[in-house]
Every structure is written in C-alpha cells, then in structure tokens.
PDB file of N, CA and C in Angstrom:
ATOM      1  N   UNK A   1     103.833  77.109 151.036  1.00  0.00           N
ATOM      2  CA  UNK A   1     103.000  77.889 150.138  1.00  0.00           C
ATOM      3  C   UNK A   1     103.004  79.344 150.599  1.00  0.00           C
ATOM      4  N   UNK A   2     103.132  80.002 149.911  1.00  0.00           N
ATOM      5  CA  UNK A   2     103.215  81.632 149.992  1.00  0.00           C
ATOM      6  C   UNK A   2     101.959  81.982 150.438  1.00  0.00           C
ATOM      7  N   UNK A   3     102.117  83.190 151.320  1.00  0.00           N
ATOM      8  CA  UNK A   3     100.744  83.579 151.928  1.00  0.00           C
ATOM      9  C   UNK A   3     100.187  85.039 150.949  1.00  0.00           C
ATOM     10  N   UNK A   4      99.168  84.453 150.287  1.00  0.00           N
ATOM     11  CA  UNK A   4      98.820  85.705 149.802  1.00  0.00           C
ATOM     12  C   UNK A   4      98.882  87.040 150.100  1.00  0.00           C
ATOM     13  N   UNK A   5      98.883  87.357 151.478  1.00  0.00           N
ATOM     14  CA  UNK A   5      98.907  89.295 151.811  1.00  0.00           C
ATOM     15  C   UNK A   5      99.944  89.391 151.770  1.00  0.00           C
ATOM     16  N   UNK A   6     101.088  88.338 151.639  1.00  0.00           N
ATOM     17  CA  UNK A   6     102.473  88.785 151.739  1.00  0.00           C
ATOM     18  C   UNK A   6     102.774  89.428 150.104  1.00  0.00           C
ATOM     19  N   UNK A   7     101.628  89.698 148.923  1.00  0.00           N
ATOM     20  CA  UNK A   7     102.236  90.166 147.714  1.00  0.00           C
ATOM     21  C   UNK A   7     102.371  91.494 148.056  1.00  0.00           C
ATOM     22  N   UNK A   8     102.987  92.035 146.986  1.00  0.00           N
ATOM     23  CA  UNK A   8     103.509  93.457 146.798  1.00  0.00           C
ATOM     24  C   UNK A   8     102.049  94.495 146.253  1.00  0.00           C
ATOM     25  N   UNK A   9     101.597  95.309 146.846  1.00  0.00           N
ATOM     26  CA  UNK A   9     100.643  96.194 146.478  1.00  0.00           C
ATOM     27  C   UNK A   9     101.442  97.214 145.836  1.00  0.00           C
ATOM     28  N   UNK A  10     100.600  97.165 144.199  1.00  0.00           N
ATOM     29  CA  UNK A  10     101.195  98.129 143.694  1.00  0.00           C
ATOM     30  C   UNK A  10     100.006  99.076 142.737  1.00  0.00           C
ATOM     31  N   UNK A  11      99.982 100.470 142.447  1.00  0.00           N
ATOM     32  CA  UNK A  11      99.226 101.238 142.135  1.00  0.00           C
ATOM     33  C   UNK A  11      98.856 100.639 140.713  1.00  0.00           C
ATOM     34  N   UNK A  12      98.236 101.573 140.016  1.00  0.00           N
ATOM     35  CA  UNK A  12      97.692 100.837 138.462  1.00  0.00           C
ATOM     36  C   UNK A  12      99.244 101.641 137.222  1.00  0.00           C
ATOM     37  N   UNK A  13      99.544 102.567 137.591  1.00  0.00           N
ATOM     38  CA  UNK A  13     100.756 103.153 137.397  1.00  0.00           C
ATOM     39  C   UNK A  13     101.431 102.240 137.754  1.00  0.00           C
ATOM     40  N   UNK A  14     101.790 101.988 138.616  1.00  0.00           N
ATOM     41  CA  UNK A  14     103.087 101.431 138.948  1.00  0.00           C
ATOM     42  C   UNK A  14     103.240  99.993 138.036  1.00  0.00           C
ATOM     43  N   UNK A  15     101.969  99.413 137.904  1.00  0.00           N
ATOM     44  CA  UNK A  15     102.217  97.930 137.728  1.00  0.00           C
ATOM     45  C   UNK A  15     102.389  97.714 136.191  1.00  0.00           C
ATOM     46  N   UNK A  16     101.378  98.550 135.572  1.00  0.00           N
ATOM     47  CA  UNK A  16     101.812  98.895 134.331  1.00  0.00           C
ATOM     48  C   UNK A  16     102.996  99.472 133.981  1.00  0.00           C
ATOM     49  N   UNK A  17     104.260  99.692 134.934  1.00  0.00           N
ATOM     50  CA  UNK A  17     105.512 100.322 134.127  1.00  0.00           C
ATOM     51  C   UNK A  17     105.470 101.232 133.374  1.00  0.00           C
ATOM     52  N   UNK A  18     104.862 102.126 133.044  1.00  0.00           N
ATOM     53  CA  UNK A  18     104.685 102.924 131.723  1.00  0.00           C
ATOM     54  C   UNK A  18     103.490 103.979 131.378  1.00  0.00           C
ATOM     55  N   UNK A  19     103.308 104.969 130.640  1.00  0.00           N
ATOM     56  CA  UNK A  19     102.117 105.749 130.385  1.00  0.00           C
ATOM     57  C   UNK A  19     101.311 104.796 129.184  1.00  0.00           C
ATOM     58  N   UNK A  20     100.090 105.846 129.310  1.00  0.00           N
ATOM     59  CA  UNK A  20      98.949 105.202 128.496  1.00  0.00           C
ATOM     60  C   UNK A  20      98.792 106.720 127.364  1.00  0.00           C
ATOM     61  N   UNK A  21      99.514 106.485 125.936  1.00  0.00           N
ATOM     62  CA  UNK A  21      99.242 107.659 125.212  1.00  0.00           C
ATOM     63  C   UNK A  21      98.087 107.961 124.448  1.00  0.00           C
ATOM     64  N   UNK A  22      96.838 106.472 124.934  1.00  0.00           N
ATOM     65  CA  UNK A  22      95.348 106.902 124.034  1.00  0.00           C
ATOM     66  C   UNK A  22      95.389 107.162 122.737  1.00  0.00           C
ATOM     67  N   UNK A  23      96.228 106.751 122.265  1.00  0.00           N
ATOM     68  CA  UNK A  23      96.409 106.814 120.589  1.00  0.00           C
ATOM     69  C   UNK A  23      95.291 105.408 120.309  1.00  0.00           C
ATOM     70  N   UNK A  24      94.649 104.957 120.847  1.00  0.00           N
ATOM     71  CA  UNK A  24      93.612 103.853 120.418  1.00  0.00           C
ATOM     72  C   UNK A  24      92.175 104.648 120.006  1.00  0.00           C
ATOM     73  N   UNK A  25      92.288 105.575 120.621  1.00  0.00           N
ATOM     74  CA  UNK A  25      91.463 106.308 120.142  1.00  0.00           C
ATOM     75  C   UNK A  25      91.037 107.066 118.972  1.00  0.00           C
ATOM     76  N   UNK A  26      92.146 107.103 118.514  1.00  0.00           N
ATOM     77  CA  UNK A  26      92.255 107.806 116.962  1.00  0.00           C
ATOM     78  C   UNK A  26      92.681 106.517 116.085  1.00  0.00           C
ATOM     79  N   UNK A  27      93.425 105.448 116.006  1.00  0.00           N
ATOM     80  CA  UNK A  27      93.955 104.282 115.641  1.00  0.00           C
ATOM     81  C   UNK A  27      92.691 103.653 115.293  1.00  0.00           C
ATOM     82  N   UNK A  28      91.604 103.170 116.145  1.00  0.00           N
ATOM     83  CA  UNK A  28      90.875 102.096 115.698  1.00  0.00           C
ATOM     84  C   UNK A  28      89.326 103.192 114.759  1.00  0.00           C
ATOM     85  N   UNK A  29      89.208 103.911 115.040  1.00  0.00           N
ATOM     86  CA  UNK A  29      88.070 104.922 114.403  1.00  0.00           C
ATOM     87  C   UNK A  29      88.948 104.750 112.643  1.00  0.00           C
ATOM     88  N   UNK A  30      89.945 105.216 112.990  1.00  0.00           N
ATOM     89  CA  UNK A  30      90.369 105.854 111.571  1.00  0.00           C
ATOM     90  C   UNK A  30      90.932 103.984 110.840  1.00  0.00           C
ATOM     91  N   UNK A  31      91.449 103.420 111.320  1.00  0.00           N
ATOM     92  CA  UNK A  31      91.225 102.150 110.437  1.00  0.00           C
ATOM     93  C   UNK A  31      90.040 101.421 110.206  1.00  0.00           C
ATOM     94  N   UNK A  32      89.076 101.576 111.336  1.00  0.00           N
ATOM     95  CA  UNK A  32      87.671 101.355 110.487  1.00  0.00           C
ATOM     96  C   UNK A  32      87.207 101.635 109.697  1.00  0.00           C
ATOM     97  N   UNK A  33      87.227 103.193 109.468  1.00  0.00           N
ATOM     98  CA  UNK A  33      86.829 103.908 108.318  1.00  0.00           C
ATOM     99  C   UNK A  33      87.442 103.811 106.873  1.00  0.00           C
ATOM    100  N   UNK A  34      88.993 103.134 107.253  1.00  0.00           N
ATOM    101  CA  UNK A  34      89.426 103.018 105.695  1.00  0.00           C
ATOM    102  C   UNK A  34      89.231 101.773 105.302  1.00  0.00           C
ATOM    103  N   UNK A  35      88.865 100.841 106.489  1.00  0.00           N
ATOM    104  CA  UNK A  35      88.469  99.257 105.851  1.00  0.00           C
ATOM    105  C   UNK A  35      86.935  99.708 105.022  1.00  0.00           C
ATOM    106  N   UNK A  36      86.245 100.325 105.606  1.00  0.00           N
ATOM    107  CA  UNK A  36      85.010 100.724 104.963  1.00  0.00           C
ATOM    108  C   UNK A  36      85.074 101.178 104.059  1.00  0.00           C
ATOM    109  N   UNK A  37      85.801 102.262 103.741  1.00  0.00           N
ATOM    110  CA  UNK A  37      86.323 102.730 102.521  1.00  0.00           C
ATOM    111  C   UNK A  37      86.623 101.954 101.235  1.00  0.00           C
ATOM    112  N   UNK A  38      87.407 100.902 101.906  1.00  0.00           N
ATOM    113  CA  UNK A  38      88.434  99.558 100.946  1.00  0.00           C
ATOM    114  C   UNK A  38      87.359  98.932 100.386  1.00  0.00           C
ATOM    115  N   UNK A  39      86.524  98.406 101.275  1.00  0.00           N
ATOM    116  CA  UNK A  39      84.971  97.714 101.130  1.00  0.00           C
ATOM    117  C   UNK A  39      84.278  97.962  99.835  1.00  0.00           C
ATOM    118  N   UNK A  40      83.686  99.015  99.695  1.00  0.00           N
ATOM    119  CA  UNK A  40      83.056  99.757  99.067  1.00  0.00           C
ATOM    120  C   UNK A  40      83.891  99.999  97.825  1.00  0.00           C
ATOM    121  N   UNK A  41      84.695 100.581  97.847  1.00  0.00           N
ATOM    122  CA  UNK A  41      85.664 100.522  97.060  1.00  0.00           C
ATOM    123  C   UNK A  41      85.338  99.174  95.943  1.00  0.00           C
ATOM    124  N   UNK A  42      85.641  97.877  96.639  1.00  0.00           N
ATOM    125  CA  UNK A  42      85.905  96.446  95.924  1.00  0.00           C
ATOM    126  C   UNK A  42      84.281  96.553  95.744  1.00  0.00           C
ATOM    127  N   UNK A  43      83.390  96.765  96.452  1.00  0.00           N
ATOM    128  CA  UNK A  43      82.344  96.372  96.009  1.00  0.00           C
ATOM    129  C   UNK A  43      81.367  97.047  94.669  1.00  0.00           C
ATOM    130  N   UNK A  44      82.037  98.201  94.558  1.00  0.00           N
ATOM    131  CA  UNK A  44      81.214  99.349  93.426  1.00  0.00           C
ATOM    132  C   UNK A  44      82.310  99.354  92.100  1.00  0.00           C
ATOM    133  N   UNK A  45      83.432  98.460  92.225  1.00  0.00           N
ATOM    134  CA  UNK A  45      83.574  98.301  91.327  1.00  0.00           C
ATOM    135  C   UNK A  45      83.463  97.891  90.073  1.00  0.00           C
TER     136      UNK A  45
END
C-alpha cells in the first residue's frame, strides 16, 4: 500500500493545469436575467 506523504504536492495552479478566466461571473447573472425575462415574457402573455 502506498504511503500517503509519498504523493506529489502540488500548488492550486499547478493542479488545475490551466487559468481561471471568471467569465462565471458575467455568464450566470446575465442568463438569469434572460430566464427572467423569458418568464415573464410567457407569463404576461
């Protein structure tokens, strides 16, 4: 059985491979608002 301290320590960068471009931030605001939109929409019709 493998000894646990023997894993590889790796940064939060590193382990993720890749950047974080925070486009969730603008993505989930602005599709809320057009489901709300849609909503309303079907409902006042």
């Amino acid at each position: 059985m493998a000894d646990p301290n023997d894993a590889p320590h790796l940064s939060a960068e590193e382990a993720r491979a890749g950047s974080t471009p925070h486009m969730t931030r603008y993505i989930l605001p602005i599709s809320l608002a057009l489901i709300v939109i849609i909503f309303a929409v079907m409902v006042f019709r």
